[in-house]
Protein backbone atom coordinates (compact mmCIF):
# COMPACT_ATOMS: atom_id res chain seq x y z
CA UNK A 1 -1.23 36.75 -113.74
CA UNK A 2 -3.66 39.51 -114.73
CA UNK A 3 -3.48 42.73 -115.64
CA UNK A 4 -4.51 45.64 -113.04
CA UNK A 5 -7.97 47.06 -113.08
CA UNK A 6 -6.30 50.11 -111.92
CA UNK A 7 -4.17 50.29 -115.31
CA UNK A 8 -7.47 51.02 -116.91
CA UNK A 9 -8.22 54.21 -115.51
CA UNK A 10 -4.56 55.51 -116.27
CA UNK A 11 -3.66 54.01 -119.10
CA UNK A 12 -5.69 52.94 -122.51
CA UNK A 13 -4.00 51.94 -126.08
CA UNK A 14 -5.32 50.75 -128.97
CA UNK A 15 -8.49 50.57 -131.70
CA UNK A 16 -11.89 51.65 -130.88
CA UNK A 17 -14.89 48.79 -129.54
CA UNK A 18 -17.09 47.74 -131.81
CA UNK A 19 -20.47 46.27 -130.29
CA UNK A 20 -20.05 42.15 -130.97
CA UNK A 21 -20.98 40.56 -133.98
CA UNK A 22 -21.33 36.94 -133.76
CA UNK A 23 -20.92 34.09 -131.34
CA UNK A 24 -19.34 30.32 -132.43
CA UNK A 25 -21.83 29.22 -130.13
CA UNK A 26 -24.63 29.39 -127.71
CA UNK A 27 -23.92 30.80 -123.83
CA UNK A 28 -25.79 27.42 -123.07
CA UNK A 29 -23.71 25.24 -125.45
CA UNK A 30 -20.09 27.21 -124.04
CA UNK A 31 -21.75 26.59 -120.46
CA UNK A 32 -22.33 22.76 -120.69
CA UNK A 33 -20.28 20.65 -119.88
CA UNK A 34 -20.76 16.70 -120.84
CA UNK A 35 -22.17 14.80 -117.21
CA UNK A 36 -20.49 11.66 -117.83
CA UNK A 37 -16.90 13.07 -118.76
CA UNK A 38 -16.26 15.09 -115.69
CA UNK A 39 -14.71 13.54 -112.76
CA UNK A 40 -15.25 15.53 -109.50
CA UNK A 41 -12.01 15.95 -107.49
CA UNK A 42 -13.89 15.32 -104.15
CA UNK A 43 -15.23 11.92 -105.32
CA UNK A 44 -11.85 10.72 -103.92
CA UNK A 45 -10.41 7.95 -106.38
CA UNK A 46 -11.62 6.98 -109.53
CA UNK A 47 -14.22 4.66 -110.39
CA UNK A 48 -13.99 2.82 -113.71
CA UNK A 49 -16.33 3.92 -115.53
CA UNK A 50 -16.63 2.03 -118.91
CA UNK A 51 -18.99 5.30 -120.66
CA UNK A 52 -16.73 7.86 -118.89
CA UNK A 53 -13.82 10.18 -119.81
CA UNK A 54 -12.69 9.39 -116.11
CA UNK A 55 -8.98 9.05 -115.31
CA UNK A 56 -8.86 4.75 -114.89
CA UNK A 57 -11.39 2.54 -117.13
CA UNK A 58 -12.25 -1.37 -117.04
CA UNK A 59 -14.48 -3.32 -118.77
CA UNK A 60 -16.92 -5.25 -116.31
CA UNK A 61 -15.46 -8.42 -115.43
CA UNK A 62 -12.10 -7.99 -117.20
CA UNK A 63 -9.35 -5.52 -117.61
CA UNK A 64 -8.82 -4.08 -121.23
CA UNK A 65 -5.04 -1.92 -122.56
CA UNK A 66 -6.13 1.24 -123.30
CA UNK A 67 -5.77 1.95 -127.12
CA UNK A 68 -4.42 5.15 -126.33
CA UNK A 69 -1.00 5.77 -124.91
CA UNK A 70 -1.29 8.51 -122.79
CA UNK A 71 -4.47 6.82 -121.22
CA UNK A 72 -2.26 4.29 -120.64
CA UNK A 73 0.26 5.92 -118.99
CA UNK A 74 -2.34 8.08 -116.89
CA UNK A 75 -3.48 4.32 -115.78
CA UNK A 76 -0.18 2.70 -114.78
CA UNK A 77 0.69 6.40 -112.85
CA UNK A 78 -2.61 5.24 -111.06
CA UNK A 79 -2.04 2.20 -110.47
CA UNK A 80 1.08 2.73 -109.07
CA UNK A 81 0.50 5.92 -107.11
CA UNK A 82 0.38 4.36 -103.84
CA UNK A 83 3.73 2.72 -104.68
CA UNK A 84 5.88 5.33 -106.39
CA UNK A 85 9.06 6.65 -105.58
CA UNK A 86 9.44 10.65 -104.66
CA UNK A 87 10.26 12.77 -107.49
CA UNK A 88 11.48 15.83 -107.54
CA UNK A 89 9.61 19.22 -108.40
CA UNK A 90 11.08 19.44 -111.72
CA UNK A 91 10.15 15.81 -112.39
CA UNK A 92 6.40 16.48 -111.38
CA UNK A 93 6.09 19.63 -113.04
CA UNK A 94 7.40 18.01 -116.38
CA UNK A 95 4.58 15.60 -116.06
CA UNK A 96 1.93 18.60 -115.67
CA UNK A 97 3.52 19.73 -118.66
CA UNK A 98 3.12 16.37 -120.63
CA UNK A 99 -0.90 15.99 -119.56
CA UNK A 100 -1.33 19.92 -120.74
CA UNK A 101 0.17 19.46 -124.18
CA UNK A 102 -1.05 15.90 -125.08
CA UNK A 103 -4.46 14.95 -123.38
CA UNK A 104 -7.67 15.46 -124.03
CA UNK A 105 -8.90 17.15 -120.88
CA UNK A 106 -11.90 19.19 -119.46
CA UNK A 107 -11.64 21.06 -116.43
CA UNK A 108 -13.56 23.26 -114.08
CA UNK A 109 -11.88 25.56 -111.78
CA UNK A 110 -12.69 28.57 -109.65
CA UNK A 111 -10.16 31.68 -108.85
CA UNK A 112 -10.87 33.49 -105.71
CA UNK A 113 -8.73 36.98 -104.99
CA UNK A 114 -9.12 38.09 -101.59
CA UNK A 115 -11.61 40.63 -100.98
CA UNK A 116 -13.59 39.45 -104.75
CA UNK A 117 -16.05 37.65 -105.74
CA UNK A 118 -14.88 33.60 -106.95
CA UNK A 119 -14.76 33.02 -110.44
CA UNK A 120 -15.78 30.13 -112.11
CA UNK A 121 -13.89 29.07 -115.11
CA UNK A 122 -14.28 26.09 -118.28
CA UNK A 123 -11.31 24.76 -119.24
CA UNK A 124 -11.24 22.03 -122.23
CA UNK A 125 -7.81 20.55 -124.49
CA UNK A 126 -7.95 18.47 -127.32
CA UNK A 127 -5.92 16.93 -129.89
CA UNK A 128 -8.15 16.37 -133.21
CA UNK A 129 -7.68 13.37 -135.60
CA UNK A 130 -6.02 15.53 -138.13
CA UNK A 131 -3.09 16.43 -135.66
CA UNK A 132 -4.76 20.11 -135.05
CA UNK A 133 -4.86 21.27 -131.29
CA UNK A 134 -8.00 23.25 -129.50
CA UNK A 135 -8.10 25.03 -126.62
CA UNK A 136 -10.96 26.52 -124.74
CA UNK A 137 -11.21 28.68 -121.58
CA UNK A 138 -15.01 29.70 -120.80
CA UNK A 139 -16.23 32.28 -118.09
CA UNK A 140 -18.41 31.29 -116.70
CA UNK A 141 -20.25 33.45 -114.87
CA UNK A 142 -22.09 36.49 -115.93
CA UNK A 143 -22.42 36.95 -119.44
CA UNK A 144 -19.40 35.21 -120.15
CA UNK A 145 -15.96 35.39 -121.96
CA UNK A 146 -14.96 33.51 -124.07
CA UNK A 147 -11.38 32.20 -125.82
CA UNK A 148 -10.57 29.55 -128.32
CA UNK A 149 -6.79 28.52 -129.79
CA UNK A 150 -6.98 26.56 -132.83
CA UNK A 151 -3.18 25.61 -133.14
CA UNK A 152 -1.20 29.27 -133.00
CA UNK A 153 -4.82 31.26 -133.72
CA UNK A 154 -6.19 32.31 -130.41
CA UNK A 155 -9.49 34.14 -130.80
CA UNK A 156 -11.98 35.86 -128.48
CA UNK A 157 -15.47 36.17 -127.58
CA UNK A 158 -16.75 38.69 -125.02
CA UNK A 159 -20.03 40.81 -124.78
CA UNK A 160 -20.06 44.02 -126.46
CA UNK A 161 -16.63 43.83 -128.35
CA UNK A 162 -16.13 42.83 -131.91
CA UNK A 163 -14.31 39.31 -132.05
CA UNK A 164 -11.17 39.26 -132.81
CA UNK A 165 -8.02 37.05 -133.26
CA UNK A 166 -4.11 37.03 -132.30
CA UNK A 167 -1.38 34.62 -132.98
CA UNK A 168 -0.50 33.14 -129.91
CA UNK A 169 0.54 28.92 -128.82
CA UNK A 170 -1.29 29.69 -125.56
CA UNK A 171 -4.59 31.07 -124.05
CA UNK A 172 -3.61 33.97 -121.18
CA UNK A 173 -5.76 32.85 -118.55
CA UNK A 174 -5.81 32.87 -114.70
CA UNK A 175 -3.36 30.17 -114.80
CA UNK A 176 0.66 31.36 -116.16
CA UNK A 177 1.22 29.90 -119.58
CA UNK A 178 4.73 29.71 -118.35
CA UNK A 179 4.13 27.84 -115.59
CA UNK A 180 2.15 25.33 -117.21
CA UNK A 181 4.12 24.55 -120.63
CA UNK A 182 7.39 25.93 -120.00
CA UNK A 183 8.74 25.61 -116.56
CA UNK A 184 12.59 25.47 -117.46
CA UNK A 185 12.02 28.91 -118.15
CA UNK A 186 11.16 30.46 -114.44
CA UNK A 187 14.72 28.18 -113.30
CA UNK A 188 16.16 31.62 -113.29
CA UNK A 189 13.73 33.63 -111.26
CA UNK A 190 12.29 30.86 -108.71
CA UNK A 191 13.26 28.06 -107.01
CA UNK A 192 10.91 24.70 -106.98
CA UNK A 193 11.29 22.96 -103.77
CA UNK A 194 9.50 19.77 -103.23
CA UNK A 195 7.52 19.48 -99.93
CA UNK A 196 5.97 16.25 -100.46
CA UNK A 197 2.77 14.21 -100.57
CA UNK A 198 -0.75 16.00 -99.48
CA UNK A 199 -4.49 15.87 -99.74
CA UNK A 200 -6.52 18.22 -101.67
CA UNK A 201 -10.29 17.80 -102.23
CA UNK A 202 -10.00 13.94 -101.30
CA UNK A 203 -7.19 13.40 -103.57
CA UNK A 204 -3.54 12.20 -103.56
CA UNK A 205 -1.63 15.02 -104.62
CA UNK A 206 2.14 16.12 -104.59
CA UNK A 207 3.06 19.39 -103.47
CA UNK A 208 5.88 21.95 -104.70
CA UNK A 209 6.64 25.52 -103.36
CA UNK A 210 8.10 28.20 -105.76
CA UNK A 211 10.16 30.57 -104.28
CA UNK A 212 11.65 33.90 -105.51
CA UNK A 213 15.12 33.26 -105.60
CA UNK A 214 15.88 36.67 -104.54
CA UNK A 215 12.92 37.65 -102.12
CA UNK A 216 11.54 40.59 -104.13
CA UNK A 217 8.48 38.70 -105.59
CA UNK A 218 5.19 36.54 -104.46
CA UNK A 219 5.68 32.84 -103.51
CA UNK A 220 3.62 30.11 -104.74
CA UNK A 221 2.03 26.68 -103.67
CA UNK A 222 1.15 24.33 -106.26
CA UNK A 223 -0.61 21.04 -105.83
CA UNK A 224 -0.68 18.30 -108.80
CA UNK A 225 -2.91 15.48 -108.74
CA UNK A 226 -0.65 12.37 -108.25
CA UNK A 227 -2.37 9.78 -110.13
CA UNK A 228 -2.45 12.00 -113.40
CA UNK A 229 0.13 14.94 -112.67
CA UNK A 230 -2.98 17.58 -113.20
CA UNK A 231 -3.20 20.58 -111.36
CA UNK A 232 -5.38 20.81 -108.49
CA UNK A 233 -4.52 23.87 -107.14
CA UNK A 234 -2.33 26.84 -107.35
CA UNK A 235 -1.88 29.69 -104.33
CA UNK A 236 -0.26 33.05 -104.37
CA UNK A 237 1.33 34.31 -100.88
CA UNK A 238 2.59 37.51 -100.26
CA UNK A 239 5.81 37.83 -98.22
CA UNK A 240 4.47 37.10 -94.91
CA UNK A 241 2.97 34.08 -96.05
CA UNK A 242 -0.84 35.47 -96.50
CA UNK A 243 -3.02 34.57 -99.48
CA UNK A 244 -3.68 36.87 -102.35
CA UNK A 245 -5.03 34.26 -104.45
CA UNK A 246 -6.22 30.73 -105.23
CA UNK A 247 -6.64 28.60 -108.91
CA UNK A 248 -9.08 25.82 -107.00
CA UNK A 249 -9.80 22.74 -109.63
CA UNK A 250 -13.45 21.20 -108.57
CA UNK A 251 -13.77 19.06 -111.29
CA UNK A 252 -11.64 17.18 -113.99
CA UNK A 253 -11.37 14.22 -116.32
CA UNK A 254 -8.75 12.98 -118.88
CA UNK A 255 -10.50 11.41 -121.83
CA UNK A 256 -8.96 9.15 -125.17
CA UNK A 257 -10.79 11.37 -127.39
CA UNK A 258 -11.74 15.24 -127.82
CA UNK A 259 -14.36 16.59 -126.39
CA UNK A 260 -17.69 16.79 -128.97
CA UNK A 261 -17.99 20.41 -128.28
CA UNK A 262 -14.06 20.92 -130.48
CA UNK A 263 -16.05 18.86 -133.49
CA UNK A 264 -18.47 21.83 -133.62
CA UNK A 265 -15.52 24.30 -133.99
CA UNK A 266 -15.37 25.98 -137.74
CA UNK A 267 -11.85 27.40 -137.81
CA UNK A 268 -13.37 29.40 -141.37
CA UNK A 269 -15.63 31.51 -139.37
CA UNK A 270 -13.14 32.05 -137.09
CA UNK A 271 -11.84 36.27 -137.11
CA UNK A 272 -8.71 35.93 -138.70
CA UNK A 273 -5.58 37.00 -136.66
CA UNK A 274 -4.64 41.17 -136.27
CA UNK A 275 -2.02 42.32 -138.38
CA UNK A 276 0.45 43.64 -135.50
CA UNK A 277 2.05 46.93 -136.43
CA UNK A 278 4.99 47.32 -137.68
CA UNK A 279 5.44 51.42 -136.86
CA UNK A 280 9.29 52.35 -135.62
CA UNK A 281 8.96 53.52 -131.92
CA UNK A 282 10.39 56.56 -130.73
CA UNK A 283 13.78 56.28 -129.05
CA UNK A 284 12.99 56.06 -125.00
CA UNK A 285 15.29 58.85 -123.18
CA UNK A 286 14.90 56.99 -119.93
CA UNK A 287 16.09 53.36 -118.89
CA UNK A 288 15.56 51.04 -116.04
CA UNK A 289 18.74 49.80 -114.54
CA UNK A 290 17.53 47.31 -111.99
CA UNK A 291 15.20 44.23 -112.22
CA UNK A 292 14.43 40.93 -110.03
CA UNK A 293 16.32 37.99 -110.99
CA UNK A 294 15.31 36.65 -113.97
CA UNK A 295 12.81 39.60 -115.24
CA UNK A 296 13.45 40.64 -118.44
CA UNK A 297 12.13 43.43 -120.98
CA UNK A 298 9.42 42.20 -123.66
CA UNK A 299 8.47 44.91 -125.21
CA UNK A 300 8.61 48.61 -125.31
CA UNK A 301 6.51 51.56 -126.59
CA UNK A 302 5.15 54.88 -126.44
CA UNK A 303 1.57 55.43 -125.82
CA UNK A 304 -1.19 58.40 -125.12
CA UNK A 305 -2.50 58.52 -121.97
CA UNK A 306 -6.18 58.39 -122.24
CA UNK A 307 -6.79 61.14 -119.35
CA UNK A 308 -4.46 64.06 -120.92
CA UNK A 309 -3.58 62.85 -124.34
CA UNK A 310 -0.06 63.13 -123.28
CA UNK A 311 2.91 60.60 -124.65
CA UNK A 312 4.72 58.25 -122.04
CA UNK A 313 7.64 55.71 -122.85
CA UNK A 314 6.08 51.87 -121.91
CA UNK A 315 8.06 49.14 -121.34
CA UNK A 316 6.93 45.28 -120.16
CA UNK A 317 9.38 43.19 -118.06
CA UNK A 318 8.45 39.65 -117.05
CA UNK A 319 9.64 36.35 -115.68
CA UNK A 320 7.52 34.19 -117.16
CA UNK A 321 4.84 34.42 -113.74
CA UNK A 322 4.90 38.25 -112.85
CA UNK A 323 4.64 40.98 -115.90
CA UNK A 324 5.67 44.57 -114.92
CA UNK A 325 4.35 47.45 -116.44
CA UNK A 326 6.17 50.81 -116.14
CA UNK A 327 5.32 53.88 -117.84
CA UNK A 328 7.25 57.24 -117.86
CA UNK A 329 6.65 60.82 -118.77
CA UNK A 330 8.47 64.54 -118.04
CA UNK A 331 8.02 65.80 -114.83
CA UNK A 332 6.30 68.98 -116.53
CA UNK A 333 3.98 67.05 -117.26
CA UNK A 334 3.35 64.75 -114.40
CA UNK A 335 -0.17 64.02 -112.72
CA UNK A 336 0.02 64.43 -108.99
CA UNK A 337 3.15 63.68 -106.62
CA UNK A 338 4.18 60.30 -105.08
CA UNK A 339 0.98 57.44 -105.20
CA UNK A 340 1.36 54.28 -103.80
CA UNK A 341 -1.72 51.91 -104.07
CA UNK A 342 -2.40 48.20 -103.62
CA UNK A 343 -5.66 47.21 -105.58
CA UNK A 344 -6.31 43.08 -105.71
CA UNK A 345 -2.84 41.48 -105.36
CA UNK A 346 -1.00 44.76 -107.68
CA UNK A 347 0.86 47.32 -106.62
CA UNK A 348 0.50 50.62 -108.26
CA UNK A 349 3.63 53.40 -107.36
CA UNK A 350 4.15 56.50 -108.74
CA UNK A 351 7.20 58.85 -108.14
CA UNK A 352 8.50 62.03 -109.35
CA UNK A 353 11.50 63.17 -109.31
CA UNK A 354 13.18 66.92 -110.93
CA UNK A 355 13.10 65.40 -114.51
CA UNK A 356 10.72 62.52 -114.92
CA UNK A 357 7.70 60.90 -113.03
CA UNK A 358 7.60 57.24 -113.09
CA UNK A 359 4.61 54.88 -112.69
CA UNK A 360 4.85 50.54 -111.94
CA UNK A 361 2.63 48.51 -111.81
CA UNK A 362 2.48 44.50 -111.09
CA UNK A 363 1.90 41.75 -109.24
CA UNK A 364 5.23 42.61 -106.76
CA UNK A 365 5.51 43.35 -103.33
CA UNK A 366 5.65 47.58 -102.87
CA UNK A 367 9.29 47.50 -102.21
CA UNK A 368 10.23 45.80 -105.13
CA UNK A 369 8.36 48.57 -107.48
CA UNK A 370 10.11 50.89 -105.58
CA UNK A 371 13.79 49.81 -106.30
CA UNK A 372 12.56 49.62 -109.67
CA UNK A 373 10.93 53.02 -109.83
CA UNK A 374 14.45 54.67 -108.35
CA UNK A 375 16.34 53.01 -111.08
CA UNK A 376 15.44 54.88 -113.26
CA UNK A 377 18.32 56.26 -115.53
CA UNK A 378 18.71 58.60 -118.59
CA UNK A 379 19.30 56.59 -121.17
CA UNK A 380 22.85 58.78 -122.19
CA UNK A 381 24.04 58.03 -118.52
CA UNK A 382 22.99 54.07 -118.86
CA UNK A 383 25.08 53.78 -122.07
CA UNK A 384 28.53 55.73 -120.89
């Protein structure tokens, strides 16, 4: 789900820093969020709230349709929640992927990774008048971070770095893109078991376990609010069942309109998106012949390691949740023998054998970077 602090001190690609230029807003404009929109998950249900963007609302002394459909909808699911029949976890987590792509929404969450500090994170969605769709994720501690996707433009705001802009349909955030607007695509990988109906932070909720279908990655818990099908909360688990992380959702609210702070968004002074570049990569001489169900290579490169100025063949592999990382060089030229290391919830293994040394790094259990590390083939051998 993130990237490996460790990776940083190994491995370093790409243009210079420049010091940051501008800001779309204030830190106390990104930082506020409207009072009377947010609906705090430990309030229990939902009080209507005529003035609100809470998740029911009635006009005092009579009952009034919603003019907007997927208010409606989010009001008969409601209504009905006490009622409704069991679905199944691909049923629920279509619904999650309904609210994410068509309602307006603002929510605050917190991620906590064992043996850190918690996090506290912005989240806002909103579909404009003009058919155009925003996106904001705000740090929102510190001096903050941070992101903003008009349509397929995502672009970023941190302290100290130039702003910039990529073309992307999602913002990378704690939470897995994949996971949230394309679940059909981890069917392969994991398996989504429904366990049934639960409580989290006073609400109805309906929870689904995702398994690795082949026992060499992380499992997940996911909890989905059952009036609205938004996420509540999302847990990592290592193999024995311990946690390595938590998404925690203290606060959300599901509104028929944007929120004001998208109307303040100039898409003009906006960076404008990176030209990627298009330079041929040098032909790898080494392959990796075994992957978890489902993984697959996204990309592949060569890069300069920023200690030694020495080039090493990259490649990513992914399965929509986990991304792999694994980098290799001649043994001549290899730093140090075997290094295993578990920093946060990655695993960082390095081996070396007569030949080549090999470095992985993810979010996977040590034994799983291992079988990958040994896989490792010349590329002349893979292809006869």
């Amino acid at each position: 789900m993130r990237c490996s602090s460790i990776l940083a001190l190994f491995f370093i690609s790409g243009a210079a820093i420049q010091p940051l230029a501008a800001q779309t807003t204030s830190p106390s404009e990104e930082a506020k969020a409207p009072s009377g929109a947010v609906q705090n998950v430990n309030d229990g249900d939902v009080k209507p709230d005529a003035n609100s963007g809470s998740l029911t609302k009635a006009d005092q002394g009579e009952s009034a349709e919603p003019e907007d459909p997927i208010q409606a909808q989010i009001e008969q699911n409601a209504a009905s929640s006490s009622t409704r029949q069991p679905q199944s976890a691909n049923q629920w987590l279509a619904e999650l992927q309904n609210i994410i792509t068509n309602a307006n929404f603002q929510v605050s969450f917190v991620q906590t990774i064992t043996g850190k500090e918690t996090v506290p994170y912005l989240w806002r969605h909103g579909i404009m008048e003009d058919g155009s769709e925003l996106e904001q994720l705000n740090l929102q501690n510190g001096p903050g971070r941070e992101l903003i996707r008009v349509n397929d433009v995502v672009s970023v705001f941190e302290p100290d770095v130039q702003p910039y802009s990529l073309r992307s349909k999602h913002i990378n955030g704690p939470i897995p893109s994949a996971l949230l607007y394309h679940p059909e695509q981890l069917a392969e990988a994991y398996e989504f078991v429904a366990v049934g109906r639960a409580r989290v932070a006073g609400r109805s909720a309906q929870q689904i376990r995702i398994v690795s279908r082949d026992n060499t990655r992380f499992g997940y818990q996911l909890w989905l609010d059952e009036s609205s099908g938004m996420l509540l909360k999302l847990n990592m688990l290592d193999l024995q069942g311990a946690l390595l992380e938590q998404i925690q959702v203290t606060a959300f609210a599901i509104s028929a309109e944007p929120a004001e702070y998208f109307s303040r968004i100039n898409s003009a002074s906006l960076p404008a998106p990176m030209a990627l570049s298009n330079t041929p990569n040098r032909a790898h001489k080494w392959d990796v012949t075994y992957l978890p169900a489902g993984m697959r290579e996204i990309k592949q490169d060569t890069r300069r390691l920023a200690l030694t100025g020495q080039i090493v063949e990259y490649k990513l592999f992914s399965d929509g949740l986990v991304d792999v990382s694994v980098y290799v060089q001649p043994a001549e030229d290899a730093l140090g023998e075997t290094l295993a290391l578990r920093n946060e919830v990655s695993t960082f293994l390095t081996l070396t054998d007569g030949k080549a040394q090999v470095t992985v790094v993810g979010e996977i259990p040590l034994q799983t970077a291992n079988a990958i590390a040994t896989s490792l083939r010349p590329v002349s051998s893979v292809n006869e």
